[in-house]
N, C-alpha and C. Protein backbone atom coordinates (compact mmCIF):
# COMPACT_ATOMS: atom_id res chain seq x y z
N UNK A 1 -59.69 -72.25 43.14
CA UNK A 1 -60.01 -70.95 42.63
C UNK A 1 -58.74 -70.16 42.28
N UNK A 2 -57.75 -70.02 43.31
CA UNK A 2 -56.43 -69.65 42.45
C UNK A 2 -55.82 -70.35 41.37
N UNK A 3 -56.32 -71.36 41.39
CA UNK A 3 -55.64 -71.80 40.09
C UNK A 3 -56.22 -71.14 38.96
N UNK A 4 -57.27 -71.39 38.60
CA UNK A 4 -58.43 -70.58 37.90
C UNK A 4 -57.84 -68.95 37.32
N UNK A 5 -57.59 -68.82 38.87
CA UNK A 5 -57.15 -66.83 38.69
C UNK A 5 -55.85 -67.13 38.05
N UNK A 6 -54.89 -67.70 38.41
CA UNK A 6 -53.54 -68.01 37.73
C UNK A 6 -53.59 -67.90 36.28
N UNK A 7 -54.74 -68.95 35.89
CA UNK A 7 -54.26 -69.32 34.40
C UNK A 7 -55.82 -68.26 33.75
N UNK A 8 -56.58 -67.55 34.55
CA UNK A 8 -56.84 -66.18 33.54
C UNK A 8 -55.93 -64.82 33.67
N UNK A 9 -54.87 -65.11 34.92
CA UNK A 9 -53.94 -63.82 34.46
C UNK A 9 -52.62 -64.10 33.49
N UNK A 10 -52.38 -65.67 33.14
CA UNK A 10 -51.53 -65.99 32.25
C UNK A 10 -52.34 -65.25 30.78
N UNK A 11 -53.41 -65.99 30.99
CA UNK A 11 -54.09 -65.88 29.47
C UNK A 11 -54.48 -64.28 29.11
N UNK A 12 -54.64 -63.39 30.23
CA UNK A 12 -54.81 -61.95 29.57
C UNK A 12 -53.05 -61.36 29.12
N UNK A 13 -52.08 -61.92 29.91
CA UNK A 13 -50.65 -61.38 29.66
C UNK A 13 -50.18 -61.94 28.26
N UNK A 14 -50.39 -63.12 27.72
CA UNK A 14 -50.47 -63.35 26.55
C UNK A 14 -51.06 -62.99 25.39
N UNK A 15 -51.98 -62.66 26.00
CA UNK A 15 -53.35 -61.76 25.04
C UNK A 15 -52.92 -60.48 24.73
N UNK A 16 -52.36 -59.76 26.00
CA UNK A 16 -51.96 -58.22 25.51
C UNK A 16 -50.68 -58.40 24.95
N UNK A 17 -49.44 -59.54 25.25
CA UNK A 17 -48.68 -59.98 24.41
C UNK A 17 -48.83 -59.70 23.20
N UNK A 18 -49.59 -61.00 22.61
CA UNK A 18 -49.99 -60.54 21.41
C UNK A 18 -50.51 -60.20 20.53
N UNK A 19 -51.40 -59.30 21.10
CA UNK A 19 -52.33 -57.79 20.46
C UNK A 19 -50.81 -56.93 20.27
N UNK A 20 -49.94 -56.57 21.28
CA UNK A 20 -49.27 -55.97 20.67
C UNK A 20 -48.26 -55.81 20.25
N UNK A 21 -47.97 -57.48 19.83
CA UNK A 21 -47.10 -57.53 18.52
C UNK A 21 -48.03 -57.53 17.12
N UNK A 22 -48.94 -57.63 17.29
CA UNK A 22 -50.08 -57.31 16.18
C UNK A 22 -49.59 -55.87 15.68
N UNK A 23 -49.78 -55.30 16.93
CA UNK A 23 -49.43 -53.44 15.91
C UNK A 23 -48.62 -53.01 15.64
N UNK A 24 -47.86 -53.56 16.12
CA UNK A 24 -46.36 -53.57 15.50
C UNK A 24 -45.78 -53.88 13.99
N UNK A 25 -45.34 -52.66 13.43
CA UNK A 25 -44.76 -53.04 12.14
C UNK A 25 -43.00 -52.91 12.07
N UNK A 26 -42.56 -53.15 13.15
CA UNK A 26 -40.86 -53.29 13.30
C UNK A 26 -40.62 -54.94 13.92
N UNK A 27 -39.27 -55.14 13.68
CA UNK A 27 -38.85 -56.41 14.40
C UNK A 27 -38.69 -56.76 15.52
N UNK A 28 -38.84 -57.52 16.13
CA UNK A 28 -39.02 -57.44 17.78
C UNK A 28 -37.79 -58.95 17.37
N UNK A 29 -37.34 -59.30 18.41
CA UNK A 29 -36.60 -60.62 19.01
C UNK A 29 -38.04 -61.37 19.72
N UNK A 30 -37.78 -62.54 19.49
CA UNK A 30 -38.76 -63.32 20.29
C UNK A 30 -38.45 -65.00 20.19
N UNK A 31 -39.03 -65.64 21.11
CA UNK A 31 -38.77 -67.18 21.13
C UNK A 31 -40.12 -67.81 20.44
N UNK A 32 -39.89 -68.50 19.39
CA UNK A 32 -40.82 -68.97 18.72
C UNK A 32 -41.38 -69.93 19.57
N UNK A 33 -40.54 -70.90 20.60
CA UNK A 33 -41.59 -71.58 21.16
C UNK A 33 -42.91 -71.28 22.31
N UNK A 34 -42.55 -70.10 22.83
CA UNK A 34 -43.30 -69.32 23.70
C UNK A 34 -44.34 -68.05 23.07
N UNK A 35 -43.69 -68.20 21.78
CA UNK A 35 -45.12 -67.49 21.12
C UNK A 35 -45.93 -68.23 20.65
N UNK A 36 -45.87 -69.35 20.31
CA UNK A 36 -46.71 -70.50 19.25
C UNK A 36 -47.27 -71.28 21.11
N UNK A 37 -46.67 -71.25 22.12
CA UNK A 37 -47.36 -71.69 23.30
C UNK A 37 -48.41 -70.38 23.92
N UNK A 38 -48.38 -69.26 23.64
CA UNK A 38 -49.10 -68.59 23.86
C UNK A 38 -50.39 -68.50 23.12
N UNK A 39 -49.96 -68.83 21.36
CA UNK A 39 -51.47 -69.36 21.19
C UNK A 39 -52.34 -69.98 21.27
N UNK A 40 -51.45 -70.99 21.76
CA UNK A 40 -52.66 -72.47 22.21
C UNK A 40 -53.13 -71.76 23.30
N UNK A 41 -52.66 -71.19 24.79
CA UNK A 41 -53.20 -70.72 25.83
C UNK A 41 -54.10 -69.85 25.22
N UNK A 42 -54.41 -69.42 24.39
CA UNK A 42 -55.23 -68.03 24.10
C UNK A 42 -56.60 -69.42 23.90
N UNK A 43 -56.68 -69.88 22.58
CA UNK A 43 -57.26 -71.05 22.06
C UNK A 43 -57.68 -72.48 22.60
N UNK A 44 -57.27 -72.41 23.91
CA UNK A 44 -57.17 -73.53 24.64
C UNK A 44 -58.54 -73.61 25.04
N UNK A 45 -59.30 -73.45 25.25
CA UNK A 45 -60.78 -73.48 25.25
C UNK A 45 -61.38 -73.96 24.25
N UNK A 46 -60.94 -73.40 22.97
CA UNK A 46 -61.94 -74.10 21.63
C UNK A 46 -60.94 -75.72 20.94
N UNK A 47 -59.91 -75.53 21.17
CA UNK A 47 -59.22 -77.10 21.23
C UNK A 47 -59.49 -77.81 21.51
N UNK A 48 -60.08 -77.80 23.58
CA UNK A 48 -60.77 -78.44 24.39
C UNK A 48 -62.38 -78.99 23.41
N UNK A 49 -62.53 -78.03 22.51
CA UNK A 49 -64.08 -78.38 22.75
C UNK A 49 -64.21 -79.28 21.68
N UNK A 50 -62.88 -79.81 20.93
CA UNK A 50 -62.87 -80.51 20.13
C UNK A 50 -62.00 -81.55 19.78
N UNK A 51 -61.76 -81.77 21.41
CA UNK A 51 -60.67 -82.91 21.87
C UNK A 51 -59.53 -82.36 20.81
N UNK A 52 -58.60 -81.80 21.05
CA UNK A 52 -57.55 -81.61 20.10
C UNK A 52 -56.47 -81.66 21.19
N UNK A 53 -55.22 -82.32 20.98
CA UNK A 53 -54.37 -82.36 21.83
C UNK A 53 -53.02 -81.96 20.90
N UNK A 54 -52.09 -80.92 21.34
CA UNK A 54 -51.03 -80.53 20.29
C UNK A 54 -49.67 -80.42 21.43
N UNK A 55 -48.96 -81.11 21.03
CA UNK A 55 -47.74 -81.13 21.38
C UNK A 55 -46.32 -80.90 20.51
N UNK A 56 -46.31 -80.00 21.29
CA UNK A 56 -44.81 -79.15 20.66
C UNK A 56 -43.37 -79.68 21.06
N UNK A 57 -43.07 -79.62 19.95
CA UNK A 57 -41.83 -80.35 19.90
C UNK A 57 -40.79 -79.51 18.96
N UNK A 58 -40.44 -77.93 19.96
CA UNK A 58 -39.51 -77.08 19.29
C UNK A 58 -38.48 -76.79 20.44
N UNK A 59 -37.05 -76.73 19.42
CA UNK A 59 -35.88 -76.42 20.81
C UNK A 59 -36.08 -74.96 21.33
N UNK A 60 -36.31 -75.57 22.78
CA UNK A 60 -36.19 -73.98 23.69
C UNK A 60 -35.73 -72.79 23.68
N UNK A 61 -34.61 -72.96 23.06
CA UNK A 61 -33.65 -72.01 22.31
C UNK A 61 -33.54 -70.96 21.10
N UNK A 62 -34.77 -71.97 20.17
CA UNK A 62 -35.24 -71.16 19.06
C UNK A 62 -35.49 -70.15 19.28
N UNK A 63 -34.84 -68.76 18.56
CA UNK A 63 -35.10 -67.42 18.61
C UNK A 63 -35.52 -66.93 17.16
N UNK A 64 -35.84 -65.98 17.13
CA UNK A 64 -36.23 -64.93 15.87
C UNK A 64 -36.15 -63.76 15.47
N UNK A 65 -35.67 -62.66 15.19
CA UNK A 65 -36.21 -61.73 14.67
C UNK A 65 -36.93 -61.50 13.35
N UNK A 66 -38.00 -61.02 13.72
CA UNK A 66 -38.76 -60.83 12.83
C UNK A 66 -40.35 -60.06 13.36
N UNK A 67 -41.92 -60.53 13.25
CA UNK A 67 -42.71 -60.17 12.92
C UNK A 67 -43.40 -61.05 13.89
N UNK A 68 -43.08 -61.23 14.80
CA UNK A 68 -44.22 -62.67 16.03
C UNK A 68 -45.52 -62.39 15.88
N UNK A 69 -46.13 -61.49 15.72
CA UNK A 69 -47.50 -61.00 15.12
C UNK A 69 -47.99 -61.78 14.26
N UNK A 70 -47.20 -62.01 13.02
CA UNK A 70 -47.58 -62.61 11.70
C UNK A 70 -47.80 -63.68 12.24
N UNK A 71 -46.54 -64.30 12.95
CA UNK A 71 -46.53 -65.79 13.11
C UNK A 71 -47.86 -66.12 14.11
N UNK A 72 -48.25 -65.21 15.28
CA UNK A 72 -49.47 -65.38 16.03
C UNK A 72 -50.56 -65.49 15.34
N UNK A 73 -50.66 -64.44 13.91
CA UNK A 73 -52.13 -64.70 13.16
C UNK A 73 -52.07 -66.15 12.05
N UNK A 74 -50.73 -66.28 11.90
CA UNK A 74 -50.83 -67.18 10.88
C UNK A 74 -51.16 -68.70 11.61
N UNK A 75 -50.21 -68.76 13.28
CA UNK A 75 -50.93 -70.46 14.14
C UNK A 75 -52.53 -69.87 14.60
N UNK A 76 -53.10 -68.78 14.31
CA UNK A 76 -54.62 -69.23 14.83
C UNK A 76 -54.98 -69.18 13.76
N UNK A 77 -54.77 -68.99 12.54
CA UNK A 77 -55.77 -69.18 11.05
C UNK A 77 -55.61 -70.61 11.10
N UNK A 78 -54.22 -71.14 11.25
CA UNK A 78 -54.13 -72.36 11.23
C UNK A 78 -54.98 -73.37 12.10
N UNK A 79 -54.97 -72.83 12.97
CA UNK A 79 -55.71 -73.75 14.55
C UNK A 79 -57.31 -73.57 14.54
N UNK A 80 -57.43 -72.50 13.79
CA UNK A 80 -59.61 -72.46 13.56
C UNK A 80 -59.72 -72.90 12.57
């Protein structure tokens, strides 16, 4: 059962993550691989329901400025 609670308080901190880089219209810094891993955690339920297995293969290091919002709506248009 804590595990359970663990990975629904990961998945709401990601969620308000990124809702609010959604409203955001300035540049934020961010690590592309921990935002593109936050969408699968958001999505990880409907992946499951369609056997989809995705493995990422980006350097840890990758940073950005820019718009992580965009990039969050553009991997779930991609992923539904």
């Amino acid at each position: 059962m804590e595990k359970n609670l663990n990975k629904t308080e990961a998945l709401i901190s990601r969620f308000k993550e990124i809702t609010s880089y959604q409203n955001y219209d300035e540049t934020v810094d961010f690590n592309l691989k921990s935002t593109i891993q936050g969408v699968l955690i958001t999505l990880n339920h409907e992946l499951k329901k369609i056997r989809c297995h995705i493995k990422l293969q980006i350097n840890e290091e990758l940073g950005f400025s820019g718009y992580s919002g965009a990039i969050s709506q553009l991997m779930q248009i991609l992923l539904e």
